[in-house]
PDB file of N, CA and C in Angstrom:
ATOM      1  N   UNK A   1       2.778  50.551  61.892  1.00  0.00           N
ATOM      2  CA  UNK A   1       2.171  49.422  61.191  1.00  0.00           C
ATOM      3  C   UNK A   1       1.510  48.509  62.201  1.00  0.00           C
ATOM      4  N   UNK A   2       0.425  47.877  61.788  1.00  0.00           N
ATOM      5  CA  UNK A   2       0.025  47.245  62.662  1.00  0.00           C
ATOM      6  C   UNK A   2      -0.058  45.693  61.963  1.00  0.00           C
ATOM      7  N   UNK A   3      -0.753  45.120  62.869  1.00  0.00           N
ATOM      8  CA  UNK A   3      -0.563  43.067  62.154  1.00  0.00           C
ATOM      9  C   UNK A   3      -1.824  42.752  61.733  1.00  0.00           C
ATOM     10  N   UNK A   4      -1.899  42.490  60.861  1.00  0.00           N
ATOM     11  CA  UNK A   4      -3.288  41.621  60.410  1.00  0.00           C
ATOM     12  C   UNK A   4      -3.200  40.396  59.867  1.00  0.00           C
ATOM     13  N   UNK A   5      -4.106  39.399  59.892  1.00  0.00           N
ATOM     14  CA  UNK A   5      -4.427  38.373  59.426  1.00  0.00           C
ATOM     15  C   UNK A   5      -5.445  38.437  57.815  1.00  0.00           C
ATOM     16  N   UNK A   6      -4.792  37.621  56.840  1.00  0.00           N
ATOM     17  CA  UNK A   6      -5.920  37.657  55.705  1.00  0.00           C
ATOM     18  C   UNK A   6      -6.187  36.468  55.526  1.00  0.00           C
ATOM     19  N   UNK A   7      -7.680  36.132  55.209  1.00  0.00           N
ATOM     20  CA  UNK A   7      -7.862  35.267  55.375  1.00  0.00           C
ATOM     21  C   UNK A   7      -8.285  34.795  53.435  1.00  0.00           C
ATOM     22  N   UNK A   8      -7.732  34.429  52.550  1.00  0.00           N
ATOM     23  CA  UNK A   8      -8.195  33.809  50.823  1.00  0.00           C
ATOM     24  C   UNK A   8      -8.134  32.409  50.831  1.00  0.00           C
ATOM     25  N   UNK A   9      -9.678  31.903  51.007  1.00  0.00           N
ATOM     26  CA  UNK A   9     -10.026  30.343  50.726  1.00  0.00           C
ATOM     27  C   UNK A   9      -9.975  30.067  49.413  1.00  0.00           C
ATOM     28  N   UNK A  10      -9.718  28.695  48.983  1.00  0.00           N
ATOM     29  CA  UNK A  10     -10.080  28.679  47.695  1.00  0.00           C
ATOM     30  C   UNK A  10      -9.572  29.541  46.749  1.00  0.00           C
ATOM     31  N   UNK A  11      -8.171  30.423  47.147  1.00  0.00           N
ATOM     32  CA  UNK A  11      -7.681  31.408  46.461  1.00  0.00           C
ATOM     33  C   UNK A  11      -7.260  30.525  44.547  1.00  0.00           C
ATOM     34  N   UNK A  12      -6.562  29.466  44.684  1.00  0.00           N
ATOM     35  CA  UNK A  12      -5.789  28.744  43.868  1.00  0.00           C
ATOM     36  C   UNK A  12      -5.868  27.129  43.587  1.00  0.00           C
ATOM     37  N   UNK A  13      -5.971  26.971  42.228  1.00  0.00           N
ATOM     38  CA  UNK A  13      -6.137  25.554  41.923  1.00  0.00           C
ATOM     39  C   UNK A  13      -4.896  24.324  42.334  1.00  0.00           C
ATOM     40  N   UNK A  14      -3.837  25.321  42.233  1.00  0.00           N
ATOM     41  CA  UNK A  14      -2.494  23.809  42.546  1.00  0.00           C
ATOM     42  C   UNK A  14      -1.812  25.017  43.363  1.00  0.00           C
ATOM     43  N   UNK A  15      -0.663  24.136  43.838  1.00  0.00           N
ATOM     44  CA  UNK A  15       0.449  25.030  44.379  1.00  0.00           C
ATOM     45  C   UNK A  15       1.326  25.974  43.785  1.00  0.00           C
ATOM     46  N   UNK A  16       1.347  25.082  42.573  1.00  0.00           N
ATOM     47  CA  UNK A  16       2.319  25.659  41.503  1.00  0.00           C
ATOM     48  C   UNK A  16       1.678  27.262  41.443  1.00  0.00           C
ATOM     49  N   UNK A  17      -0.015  27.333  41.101  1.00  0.00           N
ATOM     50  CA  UNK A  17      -0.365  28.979  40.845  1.00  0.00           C
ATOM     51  C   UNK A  17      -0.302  29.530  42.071  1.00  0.00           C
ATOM     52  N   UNK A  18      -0.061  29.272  43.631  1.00  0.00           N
ATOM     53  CA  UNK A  18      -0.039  29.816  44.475  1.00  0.00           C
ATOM     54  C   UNK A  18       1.409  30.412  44.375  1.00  0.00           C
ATOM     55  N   UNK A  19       2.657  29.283  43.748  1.00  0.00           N
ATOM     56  CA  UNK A  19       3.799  30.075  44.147  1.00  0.00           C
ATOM     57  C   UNK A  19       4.410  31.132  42.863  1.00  0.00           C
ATOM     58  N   UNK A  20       3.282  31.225  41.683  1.00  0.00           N
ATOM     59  CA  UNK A  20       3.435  32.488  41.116  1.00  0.00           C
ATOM     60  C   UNK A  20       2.631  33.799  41.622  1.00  0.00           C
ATOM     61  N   UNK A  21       1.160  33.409  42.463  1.00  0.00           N
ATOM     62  CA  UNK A  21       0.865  34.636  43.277  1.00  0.00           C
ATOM     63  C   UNK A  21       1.274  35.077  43.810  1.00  0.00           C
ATOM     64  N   UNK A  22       2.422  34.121  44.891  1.00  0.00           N
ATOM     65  CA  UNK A  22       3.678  34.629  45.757  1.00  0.00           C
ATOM     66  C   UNK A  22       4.783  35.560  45.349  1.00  0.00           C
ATOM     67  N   UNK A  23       5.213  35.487  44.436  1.00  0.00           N
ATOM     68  CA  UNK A  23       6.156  35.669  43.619  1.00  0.00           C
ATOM     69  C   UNK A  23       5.380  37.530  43.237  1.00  0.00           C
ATOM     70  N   UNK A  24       4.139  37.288  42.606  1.00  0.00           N
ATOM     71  CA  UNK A  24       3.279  38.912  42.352  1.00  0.00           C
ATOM     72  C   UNK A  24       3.675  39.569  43.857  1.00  0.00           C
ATOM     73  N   UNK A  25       3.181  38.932  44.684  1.00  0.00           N
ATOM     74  CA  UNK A  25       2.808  39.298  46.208  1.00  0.00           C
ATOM     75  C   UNK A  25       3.855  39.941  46.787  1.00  0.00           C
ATOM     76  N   UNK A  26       5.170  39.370  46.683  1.00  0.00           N
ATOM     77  CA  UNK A  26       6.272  39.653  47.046  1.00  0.00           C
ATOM     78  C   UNK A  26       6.841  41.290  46.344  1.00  0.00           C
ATOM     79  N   UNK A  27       7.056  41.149  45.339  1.00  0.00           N
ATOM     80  CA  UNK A  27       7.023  42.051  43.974  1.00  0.00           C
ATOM     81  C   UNK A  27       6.491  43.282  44.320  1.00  0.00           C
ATOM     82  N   UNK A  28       5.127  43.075  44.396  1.00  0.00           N
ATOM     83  CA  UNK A  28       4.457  44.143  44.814  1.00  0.00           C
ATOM     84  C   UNK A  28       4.837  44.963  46.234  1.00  0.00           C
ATOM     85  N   UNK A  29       4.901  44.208  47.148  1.00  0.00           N
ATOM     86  CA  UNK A  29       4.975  44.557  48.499  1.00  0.00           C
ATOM     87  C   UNK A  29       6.499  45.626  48.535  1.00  0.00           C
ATOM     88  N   UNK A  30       7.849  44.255  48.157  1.00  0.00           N
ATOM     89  CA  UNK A  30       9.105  45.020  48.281  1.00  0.00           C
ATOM     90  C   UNK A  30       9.092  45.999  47.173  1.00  0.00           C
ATOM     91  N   UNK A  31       8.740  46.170  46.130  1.00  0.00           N
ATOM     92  CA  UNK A  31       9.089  47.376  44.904  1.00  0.00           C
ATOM     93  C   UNK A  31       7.960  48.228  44.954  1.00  0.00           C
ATOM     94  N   UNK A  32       6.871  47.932  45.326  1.00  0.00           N
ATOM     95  CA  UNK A  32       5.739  49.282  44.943  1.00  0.00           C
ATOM     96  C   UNK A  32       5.322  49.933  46.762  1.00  0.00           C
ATOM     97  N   UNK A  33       4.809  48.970  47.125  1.00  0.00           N
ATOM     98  CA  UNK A  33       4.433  49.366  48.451  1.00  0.00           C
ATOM     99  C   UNK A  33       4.954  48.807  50.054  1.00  0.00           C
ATOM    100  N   UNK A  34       6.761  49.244  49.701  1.00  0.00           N
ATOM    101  CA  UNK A  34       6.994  48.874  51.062  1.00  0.00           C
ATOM    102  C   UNK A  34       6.820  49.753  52.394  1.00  0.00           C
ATOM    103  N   UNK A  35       6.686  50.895  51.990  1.00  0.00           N
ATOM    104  CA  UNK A  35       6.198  52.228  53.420  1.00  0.00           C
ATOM    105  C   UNK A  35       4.947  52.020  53.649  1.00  0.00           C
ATOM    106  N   UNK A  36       4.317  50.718  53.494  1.00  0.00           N
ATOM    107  CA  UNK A  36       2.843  50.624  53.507  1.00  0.00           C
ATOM    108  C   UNK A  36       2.292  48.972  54.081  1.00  0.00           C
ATOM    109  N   UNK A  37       3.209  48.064  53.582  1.00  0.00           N
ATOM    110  CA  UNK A  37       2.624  46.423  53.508  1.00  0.00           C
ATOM    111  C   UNK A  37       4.365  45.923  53.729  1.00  0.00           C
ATOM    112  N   UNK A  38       4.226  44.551  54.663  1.00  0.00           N
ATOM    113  CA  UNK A  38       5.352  43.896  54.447  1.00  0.00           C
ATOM    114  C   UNK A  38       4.667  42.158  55.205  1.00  0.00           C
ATOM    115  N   UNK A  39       4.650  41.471  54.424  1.00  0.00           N
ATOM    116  CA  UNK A  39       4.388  40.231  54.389  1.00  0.00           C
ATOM    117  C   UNK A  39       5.397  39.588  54.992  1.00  0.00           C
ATOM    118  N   UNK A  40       4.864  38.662  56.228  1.00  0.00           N
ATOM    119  CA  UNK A  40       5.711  37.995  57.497  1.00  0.00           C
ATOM    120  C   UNK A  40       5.593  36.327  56.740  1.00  0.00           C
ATOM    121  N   UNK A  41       4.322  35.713  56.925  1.00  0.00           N
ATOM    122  CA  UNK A  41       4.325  34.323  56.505  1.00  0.00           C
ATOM    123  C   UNK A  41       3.096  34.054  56.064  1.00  0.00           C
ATOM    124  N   UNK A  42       3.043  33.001  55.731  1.00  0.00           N
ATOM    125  CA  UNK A  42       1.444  32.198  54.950  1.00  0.00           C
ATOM    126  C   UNK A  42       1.436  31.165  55.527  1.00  0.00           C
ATOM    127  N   UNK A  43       0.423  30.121  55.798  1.00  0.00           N
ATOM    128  CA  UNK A  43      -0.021  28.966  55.916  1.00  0.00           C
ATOM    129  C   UNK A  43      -1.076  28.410  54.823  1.00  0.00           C
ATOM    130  N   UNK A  44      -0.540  27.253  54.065  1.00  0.00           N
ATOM    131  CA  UNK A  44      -1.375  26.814  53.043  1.00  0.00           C
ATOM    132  C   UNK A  44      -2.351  26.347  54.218  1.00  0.00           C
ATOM    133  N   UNK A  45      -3.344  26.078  53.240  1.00  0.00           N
ATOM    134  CA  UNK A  45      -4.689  24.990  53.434  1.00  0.00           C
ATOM    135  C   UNK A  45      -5.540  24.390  52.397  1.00  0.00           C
ATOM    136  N   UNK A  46      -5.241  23.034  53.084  1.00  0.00           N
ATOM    137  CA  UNK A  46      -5.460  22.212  51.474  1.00  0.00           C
ATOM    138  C   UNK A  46      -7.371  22.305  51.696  1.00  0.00           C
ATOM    139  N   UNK A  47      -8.026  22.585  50.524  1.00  0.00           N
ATOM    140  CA  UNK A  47      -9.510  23.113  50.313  1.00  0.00           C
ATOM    141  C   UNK A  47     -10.251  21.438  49.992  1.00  0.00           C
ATOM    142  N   UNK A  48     -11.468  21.745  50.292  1.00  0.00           N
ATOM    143  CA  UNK A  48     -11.809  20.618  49.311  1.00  0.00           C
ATOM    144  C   UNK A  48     -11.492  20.666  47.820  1.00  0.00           C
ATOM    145  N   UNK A  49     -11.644  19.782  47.115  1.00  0.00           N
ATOM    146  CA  UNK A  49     -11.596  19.973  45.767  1.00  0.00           C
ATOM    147  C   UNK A  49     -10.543  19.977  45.214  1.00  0.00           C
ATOM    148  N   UNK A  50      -9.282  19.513  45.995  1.00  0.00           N
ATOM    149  CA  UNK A  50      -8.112  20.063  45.831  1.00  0.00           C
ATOM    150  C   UNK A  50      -7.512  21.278  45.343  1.00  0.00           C
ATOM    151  N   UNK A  51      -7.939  22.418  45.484  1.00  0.00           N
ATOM    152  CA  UNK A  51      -7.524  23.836  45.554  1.00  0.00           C
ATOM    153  C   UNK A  51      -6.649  24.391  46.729  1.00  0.00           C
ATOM    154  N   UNK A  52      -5.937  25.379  47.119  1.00  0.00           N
ATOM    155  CA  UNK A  52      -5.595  25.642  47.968  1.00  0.00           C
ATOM    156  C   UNK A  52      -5.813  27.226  48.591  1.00  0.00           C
ATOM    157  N   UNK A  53      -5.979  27.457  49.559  1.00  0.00           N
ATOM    158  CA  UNK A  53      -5.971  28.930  50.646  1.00  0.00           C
ATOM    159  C   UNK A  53      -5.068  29.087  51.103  1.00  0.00           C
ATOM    160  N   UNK A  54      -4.763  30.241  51.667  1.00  0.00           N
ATOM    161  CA  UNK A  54      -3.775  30.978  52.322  1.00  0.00           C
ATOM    162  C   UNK A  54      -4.806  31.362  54.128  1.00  0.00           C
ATOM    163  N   UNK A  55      -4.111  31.535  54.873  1.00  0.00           N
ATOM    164  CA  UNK A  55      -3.850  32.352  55.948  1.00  0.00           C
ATOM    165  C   UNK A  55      -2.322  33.166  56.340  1.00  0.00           C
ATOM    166  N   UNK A  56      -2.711  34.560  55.853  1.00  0.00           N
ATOM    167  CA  UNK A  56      -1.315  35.037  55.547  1.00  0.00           C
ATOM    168  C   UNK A  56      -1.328  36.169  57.157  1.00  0.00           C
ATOM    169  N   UNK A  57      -0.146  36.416  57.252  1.00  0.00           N
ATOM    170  CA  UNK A  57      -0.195  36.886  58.315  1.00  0.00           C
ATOM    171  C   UNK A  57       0.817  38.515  57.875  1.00  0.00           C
ATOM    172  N   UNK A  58       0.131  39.552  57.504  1.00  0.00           N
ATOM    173  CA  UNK A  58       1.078  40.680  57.206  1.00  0.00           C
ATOM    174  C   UNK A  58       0.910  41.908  58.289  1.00  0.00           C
ATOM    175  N   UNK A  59       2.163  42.810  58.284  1.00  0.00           N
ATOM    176  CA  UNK A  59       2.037  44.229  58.953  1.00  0.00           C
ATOM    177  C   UNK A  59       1.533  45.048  57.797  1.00  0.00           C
ATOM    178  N   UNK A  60       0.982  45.989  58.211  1.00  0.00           N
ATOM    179  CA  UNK A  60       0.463  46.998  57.376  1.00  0.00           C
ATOM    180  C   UNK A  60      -0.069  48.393  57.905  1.00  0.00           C
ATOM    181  N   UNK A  61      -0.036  49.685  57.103  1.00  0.00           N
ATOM    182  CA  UNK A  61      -0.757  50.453  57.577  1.00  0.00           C
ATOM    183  C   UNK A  61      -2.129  50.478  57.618  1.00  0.00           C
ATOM    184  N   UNK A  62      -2.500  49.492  56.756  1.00  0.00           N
ATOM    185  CA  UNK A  62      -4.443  49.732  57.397  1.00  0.00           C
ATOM    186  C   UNK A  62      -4.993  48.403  56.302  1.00  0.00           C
ATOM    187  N   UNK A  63      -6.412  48.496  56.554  1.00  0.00           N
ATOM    188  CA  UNK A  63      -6.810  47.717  56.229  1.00  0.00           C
ATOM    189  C   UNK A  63      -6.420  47.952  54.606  1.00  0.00           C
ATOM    190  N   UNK A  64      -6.952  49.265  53.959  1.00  0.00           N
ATOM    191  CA  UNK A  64      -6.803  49.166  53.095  1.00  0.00           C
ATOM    192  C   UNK A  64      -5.717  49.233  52.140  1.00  0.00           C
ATOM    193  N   UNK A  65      -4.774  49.609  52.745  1.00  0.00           N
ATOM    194  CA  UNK A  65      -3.307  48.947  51.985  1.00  0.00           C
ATOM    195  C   UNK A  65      -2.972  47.326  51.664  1.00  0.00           C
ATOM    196  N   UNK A  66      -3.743  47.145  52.338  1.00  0.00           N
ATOM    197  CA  UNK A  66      -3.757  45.543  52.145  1.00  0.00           C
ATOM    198  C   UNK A  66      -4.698  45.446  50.876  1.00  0.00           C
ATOM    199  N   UNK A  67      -5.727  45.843  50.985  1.00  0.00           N
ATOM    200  CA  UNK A  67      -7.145  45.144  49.717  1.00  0.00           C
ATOM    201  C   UNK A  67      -5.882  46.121  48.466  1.00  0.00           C
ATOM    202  N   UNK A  68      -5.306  47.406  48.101  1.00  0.00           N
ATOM    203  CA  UNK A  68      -4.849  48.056  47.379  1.00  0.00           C
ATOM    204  C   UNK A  68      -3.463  46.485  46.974  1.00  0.00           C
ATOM    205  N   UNK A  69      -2.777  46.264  48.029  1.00  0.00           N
ATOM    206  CA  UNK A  69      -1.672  45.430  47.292  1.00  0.00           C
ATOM    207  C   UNK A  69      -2.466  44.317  46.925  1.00  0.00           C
ATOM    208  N   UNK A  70      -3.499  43.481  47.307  1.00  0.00           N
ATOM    209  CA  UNK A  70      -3.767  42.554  46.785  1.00  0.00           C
ATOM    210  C   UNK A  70      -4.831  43.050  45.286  1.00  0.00           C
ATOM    211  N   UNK A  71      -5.120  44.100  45.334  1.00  0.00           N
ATOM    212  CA  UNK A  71      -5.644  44.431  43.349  1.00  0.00           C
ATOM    213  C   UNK A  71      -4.387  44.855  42.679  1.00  0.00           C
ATOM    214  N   UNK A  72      -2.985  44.825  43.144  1.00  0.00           N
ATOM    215  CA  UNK A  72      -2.046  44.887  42.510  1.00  0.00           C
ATOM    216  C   UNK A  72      -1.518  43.794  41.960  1.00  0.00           C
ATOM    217  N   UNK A  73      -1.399  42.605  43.306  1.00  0.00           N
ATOM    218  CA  UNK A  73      -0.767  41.606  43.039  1.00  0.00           C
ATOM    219  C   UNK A  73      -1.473  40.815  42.092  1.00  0.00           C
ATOM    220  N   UNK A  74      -3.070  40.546  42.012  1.00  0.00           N
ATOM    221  CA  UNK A  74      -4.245  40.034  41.249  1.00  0.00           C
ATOM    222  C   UNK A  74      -4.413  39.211  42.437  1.00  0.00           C
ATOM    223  N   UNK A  75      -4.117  39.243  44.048  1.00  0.00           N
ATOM    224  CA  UNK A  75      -4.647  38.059  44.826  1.00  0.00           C
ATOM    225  C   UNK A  75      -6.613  37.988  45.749  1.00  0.00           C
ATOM    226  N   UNK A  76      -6.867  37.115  45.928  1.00  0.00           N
ATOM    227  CA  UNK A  76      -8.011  37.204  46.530  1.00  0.00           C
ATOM    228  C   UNK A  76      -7.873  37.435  47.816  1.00  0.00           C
ATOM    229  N   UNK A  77      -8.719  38.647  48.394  1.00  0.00           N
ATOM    230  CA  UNK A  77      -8.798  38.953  49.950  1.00  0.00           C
ATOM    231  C   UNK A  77     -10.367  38.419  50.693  1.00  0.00           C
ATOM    232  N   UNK A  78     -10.599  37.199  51.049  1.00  0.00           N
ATOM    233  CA  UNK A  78     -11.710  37.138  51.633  1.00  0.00           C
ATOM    234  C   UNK A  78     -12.084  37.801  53.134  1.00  0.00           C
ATOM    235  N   UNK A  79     -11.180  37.605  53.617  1.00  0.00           N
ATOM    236  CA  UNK A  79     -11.786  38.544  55.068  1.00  0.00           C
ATOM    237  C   UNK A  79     -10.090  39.191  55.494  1.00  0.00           C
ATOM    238  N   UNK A  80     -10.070  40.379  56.282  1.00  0.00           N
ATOM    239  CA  UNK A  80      -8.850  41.076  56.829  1.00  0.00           C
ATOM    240  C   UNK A  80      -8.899  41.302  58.492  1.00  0.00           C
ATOM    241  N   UNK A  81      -8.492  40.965  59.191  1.00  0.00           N
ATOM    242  CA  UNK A  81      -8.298  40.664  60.467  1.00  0.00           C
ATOM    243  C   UNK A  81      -7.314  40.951  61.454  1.00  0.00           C
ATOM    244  N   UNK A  82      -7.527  42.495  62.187  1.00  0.00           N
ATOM    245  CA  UNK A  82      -6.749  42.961  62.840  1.00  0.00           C
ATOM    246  C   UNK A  82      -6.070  42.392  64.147  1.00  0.00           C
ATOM    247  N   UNK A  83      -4.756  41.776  64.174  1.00  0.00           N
ATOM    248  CA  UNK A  83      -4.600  41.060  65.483  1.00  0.00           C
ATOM    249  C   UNK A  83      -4.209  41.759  66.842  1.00  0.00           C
ATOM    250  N   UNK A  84      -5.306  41.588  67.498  1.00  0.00           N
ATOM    251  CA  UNK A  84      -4.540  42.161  68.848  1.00  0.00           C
ATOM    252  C   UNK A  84      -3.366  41.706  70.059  1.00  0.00           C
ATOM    253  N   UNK A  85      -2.955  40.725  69.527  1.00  0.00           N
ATOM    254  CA  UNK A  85      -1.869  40.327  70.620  1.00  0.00           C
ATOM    255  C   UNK A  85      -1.541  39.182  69.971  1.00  0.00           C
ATOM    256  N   UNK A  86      -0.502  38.745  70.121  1.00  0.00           N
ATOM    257  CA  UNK A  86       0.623  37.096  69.816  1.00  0.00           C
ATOM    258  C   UNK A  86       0.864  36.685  70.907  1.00  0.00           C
ATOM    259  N   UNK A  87       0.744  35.332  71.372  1.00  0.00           N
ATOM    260  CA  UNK A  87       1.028  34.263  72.143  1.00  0.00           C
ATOM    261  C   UNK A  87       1.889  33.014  71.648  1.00  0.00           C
ATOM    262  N   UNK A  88       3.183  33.345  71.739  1.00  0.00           N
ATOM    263  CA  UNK A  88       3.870  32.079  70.894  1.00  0.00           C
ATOM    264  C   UNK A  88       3.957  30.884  72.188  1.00  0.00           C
ATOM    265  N   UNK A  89       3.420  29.854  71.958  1.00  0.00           N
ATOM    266  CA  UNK A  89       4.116  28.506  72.453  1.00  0.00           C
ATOM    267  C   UNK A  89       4.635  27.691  72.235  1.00  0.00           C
ATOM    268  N   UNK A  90       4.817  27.442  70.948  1.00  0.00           N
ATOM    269  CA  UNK A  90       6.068  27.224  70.333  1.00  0.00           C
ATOM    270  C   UNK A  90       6.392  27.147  68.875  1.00  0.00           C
ATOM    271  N   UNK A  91       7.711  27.510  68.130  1.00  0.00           N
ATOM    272  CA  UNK A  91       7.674  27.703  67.031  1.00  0.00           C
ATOM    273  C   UNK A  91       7.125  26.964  66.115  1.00  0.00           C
ATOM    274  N   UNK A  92       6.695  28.062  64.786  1.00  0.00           N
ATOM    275  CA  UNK A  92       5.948  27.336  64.161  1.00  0.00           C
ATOM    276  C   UNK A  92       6.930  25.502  63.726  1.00  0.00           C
ATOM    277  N   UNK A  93       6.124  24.591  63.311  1.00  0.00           N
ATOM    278  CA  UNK A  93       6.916  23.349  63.021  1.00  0.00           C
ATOM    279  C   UNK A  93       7.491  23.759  61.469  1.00  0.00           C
ATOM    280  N   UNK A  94       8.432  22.811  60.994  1.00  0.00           N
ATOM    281  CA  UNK A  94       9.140  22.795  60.365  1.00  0.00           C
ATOM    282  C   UNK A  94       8.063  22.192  58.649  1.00  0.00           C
ATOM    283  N   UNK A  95       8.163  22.565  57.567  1.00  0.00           N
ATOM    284  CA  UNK A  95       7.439  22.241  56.978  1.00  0.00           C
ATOM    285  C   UNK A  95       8.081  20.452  56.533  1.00  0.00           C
ATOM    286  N   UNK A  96       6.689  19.769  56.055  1.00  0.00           N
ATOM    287  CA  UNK A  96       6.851  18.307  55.894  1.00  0.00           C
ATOM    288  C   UNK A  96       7.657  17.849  54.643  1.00  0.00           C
ATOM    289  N   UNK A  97       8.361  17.233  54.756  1.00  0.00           N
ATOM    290  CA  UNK A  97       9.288  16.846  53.792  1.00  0.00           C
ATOM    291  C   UNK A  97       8.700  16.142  52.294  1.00  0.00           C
ATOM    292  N   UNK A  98       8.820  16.612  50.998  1.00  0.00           N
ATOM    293  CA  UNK A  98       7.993  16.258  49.856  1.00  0.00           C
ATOM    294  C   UNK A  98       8.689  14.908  49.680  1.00  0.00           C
TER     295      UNK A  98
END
């Protein structure tokens, strides 16, 4: 498996529909295609317009196991992005308290 980056702007209107795409996303990955896709983490990003994006960060066997789980899950794939190396300097921060 290798690591890729996906990049879906503008995927979702509130959070709330992001954390039922999550919920597909998940679903899909562990019950249909885990010898294939396994989803590490996401980073929201708040859009204009108040909508929100993802930068998700998954292993996978190829590009296209990825575009295949996301027409499963119903999620948007705007660009797929093979990473060649990780440089941690320090862990990600802790998310902000609601």
């Amino acid at each position: 498996m290798n690591t890729y980056v996906i990049l879906r702007r503008d995927g979702w209107r509130s959070g709330a529909e992001l954390q039922e795409a999550a919920a597909r996303s998940s679903a899909v990955g562990d019950q249909e295609m885990s010898d294939d896709i396994r989803w590490i983490r996401s980073y929201v990003l708040e859009e204009d317009g108040g909508s929100v994006g993802t930068v998700c960060i998954y292993e996978a066997s190829s590009p296209e196991a990825i575009r295949e789980h996301a027409q499963r899950a119903d999620l948007p794939v705007d660009e797929i992005i093979p990473v060649a190396d990780t440089v941690v300097v320090r862990p990600d921060p802790q998310p902000a308290a609601s």
